[in-house]
Protein backbone atom coordinates (compact mmCIF):
# COMPACT_ATOMS: atom_id res chain seq x y z
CA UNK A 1 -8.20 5.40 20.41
CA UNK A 2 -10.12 6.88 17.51
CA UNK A 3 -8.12 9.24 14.49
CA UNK A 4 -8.36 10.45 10.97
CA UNK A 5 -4.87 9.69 9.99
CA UNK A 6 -2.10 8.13 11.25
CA UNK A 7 1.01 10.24 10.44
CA UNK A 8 4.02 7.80 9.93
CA UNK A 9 6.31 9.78 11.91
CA UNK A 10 4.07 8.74 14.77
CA UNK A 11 4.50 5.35 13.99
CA UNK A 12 6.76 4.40 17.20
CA UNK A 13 4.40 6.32 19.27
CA UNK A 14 1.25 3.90 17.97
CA UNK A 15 3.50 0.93 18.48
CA UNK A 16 4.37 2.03 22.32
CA UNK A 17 0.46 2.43 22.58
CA UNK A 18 0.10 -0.97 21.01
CA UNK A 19 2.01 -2.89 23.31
CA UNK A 20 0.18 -1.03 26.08
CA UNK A 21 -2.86 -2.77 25.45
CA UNK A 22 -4.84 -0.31 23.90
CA UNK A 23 -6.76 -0.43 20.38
CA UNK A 24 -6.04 2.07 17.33
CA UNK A 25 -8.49 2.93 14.66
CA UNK A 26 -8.11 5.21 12.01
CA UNK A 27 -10.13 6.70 9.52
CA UNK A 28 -10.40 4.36 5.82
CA UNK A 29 -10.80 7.25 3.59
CA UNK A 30 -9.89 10.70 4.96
CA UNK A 31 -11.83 12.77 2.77
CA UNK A 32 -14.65 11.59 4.53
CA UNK A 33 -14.46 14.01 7.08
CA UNK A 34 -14.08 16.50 5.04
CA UNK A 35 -17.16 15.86 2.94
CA UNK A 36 -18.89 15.74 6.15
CA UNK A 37 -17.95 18.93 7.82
CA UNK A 38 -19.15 20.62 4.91
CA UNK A 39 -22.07 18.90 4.58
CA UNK A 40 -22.70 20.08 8.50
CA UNK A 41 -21.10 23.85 7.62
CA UNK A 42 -18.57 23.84 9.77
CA UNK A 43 -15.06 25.00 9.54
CA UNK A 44 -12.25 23.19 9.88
CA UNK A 45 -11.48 23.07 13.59
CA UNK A 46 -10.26 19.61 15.68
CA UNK A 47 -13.24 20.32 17.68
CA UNK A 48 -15.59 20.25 14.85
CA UNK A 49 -13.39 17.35 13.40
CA UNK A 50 -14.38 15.62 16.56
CA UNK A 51 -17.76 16.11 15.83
CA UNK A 52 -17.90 14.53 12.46
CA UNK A 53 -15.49 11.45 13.33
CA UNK A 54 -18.03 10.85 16.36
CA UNK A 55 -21.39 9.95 14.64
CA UNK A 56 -19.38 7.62 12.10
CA UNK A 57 -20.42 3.87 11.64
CA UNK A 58 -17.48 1.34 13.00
CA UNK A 59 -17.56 0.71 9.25
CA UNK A 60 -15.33 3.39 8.10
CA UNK A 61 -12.77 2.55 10.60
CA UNK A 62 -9.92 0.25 10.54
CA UNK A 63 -8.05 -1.52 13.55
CA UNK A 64 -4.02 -1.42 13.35
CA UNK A 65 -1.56 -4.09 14.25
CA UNK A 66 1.87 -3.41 14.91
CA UNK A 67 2.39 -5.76 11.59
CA UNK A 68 0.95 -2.94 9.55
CA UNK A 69 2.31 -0.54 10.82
CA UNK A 70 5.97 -1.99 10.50
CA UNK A 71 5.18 -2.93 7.05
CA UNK A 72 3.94 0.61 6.26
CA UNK A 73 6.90 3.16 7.52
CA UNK A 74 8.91 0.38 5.77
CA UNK A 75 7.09 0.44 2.56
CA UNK A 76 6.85 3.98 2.48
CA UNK A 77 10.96 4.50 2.24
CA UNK A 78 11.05 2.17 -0.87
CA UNK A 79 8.52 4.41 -2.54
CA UNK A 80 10.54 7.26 -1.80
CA UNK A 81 13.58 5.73 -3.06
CA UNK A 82 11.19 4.32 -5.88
CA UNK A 83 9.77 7.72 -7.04
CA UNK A 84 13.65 9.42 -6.65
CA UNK A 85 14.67 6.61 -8.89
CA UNK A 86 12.46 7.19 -10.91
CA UNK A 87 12.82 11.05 -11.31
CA UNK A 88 16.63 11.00 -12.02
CA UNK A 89 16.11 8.14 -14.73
CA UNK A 90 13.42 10.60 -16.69
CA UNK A 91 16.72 13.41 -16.05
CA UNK A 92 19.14 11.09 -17.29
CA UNK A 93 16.94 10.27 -20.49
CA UNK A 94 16.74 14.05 -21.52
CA UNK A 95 20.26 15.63 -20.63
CA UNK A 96 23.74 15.30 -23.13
CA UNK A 97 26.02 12.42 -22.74
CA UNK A 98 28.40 14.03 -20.61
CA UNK A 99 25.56 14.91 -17.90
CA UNK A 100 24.37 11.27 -18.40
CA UNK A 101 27.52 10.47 -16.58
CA UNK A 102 27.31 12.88 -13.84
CA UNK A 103 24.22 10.58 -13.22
CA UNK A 104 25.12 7.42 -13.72
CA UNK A 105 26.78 7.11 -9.83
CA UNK A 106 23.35 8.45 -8.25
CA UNK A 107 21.53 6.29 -10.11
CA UNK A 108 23.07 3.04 -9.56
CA UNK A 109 23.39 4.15 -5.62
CA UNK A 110 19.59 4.58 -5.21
CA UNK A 111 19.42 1.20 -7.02
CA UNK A 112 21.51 0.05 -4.86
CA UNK A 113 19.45 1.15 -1.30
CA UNK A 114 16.34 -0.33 -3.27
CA UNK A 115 17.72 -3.42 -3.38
CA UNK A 116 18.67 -3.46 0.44
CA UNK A 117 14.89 -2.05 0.93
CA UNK A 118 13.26 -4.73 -1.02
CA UNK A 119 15.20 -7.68 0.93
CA UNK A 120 14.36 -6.01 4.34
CA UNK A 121 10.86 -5.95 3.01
CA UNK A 122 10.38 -9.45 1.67
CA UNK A 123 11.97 -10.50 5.30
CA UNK A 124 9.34 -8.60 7.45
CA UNK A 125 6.66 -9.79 5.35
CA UNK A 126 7.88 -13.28 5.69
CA UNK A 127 8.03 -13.21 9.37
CA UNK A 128 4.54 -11.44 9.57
CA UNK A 129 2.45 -12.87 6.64
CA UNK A 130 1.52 -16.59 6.73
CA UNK A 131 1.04 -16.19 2.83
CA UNK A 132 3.56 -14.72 1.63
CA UNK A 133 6.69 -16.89 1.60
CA UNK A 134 3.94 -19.64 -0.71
CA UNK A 135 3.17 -16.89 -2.50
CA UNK A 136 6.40 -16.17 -3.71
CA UNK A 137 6.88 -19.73 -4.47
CA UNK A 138 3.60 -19.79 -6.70
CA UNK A 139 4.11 -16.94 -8.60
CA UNK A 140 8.05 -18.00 -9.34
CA UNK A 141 9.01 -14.42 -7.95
CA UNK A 142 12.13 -15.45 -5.59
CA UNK A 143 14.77 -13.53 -6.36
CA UNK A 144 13.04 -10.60 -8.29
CA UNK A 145 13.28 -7.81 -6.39
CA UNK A 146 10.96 -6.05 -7.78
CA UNK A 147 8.15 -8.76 -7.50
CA UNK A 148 8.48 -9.51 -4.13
CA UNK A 149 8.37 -5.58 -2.91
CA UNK A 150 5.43 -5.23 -4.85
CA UNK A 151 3.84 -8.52 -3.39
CA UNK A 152 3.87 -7.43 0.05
CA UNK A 153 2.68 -4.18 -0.76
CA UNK A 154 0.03 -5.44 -1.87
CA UNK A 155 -0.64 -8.09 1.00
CA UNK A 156 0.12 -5.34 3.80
CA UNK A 157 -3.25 -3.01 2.81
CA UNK A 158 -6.69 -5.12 2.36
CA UNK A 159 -8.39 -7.29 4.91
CA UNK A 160 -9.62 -9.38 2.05
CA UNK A 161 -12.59 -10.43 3.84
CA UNK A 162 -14.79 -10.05 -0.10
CA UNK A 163 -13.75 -10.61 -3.39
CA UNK A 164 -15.36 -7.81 -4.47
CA UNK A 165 -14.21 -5.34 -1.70
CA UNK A 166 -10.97 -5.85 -2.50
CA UNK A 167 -11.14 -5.60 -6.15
CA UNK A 168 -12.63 -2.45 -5.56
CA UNK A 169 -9.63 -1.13 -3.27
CA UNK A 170 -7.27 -1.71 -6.16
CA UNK A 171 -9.82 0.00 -8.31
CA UNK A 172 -10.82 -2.93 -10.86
CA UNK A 173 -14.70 -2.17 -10.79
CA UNK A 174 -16.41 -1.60 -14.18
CA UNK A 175 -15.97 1.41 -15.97
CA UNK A 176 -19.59 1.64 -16.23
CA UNK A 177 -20.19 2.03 -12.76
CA UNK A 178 -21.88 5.43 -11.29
CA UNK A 179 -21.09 3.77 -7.68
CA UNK A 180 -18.38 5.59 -6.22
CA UNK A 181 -16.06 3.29 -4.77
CA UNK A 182 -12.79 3.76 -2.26
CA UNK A 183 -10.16 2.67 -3.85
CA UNK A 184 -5.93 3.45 -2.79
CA UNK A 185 -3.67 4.48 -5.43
CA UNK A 186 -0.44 3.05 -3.86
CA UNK A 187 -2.08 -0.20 -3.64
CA UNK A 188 -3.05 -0.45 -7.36
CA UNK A 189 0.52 0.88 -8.26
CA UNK A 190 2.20 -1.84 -6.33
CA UNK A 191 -0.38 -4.56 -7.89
CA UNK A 192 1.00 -3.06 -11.30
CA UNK A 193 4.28 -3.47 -10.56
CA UNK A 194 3.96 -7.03 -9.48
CA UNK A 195 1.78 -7.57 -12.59
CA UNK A 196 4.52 -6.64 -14.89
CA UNK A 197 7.07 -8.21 -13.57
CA UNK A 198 4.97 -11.43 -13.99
CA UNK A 199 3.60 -10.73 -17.78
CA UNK A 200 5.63 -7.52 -18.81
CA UNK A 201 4.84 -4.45 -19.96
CA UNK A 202 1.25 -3.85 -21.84
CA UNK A 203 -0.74 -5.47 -19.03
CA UNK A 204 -4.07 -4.92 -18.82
CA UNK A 205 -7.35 -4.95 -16.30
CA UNK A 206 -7.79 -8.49 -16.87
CA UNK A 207 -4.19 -9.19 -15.79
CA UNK A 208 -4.05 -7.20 -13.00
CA UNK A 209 -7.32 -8.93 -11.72
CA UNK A 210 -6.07 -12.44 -12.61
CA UNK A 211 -3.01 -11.72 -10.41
CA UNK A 212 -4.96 -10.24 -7.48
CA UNK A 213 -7.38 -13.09 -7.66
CA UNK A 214 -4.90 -15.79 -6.99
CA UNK A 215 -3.55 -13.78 -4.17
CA UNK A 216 -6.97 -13.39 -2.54
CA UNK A 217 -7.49 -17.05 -2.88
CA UNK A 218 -4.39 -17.11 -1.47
CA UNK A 219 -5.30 -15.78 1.75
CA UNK A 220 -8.83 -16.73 1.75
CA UNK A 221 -7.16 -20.27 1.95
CA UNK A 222 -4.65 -19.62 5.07
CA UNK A 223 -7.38 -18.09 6.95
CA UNK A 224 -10.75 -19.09 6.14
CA UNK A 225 -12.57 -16.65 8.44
CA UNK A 226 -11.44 -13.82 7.31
């Protein structure tokens, strides 16, 4: 089964189709088809959407696992709480002293579900990455929370098959460059979390590609053929 996007509230439904044997693509960068109907002149229909995803090279399509998806819908929920966190720290920063306090039991509640999301996290990826449990141990990240959310964040996306593929997903080309290259934002947010928590804050290119370059050695390592 071919598609553009895989929704995550279908994610049970893809996993039931999963363990029925059959094989789930979906689309790497979704604008694609968008660029393409246009180029074509046609509206936006799912017939004509049809059309465009047809003609498409295998290339531009990526096989699921039930690993990713897990990893994924579980991911997902600790950005939320991530990006809530985050929005009611930014209110607590600009209100009076007396509204600070109004905050202050929010606040260290959503703290509280992150932590319980980034344990449940770091135990799926355990169980379903080969690399990730050394990983941890390399980098010296047991125990930050943080750290090892970020980590398999990062591990869940790329299928690190080239070095420079998958600096180019987390968007570390040259400047310079005129080639337009895919790259995902949540990935390169999650490799800049992990980043900090390593070095701190002020990290640069150079550190985030020193990071991501011992975890693609990493995995270039436990699975040589990929």
């Amino acid at each position: 089964m071919v598609v553009d996007v895989l929704p995550l509230q279908h994610t049970d439904g893809v996993l039931e189709l999963l363990r029925r044997g059959v094989e789930v693509y979906y689309l790497r960068r979704l604008t694609l088809v968008k660029e393409r109907r246009e180029g074509l002149k046609l509206s936006k229909t799912a017939r004509n959407d049809v059309k465009v995803l047809m003609p498409l090279e295998a290339k531009w399509f990526r096989q699921v696992s039930e690993d990713f998806l897990v990893m994924r819908r579980t991911i997902a929920a600790y950005r939320t709480l991530l990006k809530t966190h985050q929005q009611f720290i930014n209110k607590y920063k600009a209100v009076s002293e007396d509204e600070r306090r109004s905050l202050q039991p929010v606040i260290k509640t959503l703290e509280e579900q992150m932590e319980e999301m980034a344990i449940k996290i770091s135990e799926e990826a355990g169980r379903r990455s080969p690399v990730y449990n050394r990983l941890v141990e390399e980098l010296g990240i047991d125990g930050n929370l943080t750290a090892i959310e970020a980590l398999a964040e990062v591990l869940v996306f790329p299928e690190w098959r080239s070095w420079g593929k998958t600096r180019n997903y987390f968007g570390l080309w040259k400047r310079d460059r005129r080639t337009y290259h895919y790259r995902s934002k949540t990935a390169r947010q999650a490799l800049e979390r992990l980043t900090m928590a390593l070095r701190g804050y002020g990290i640069k290119g150079r550190d985030l590609e020193d990071v991501l370059k011992r975890i693609w050695l990493a995995q270039k390592a436990g699975n040589p053929s990929a």
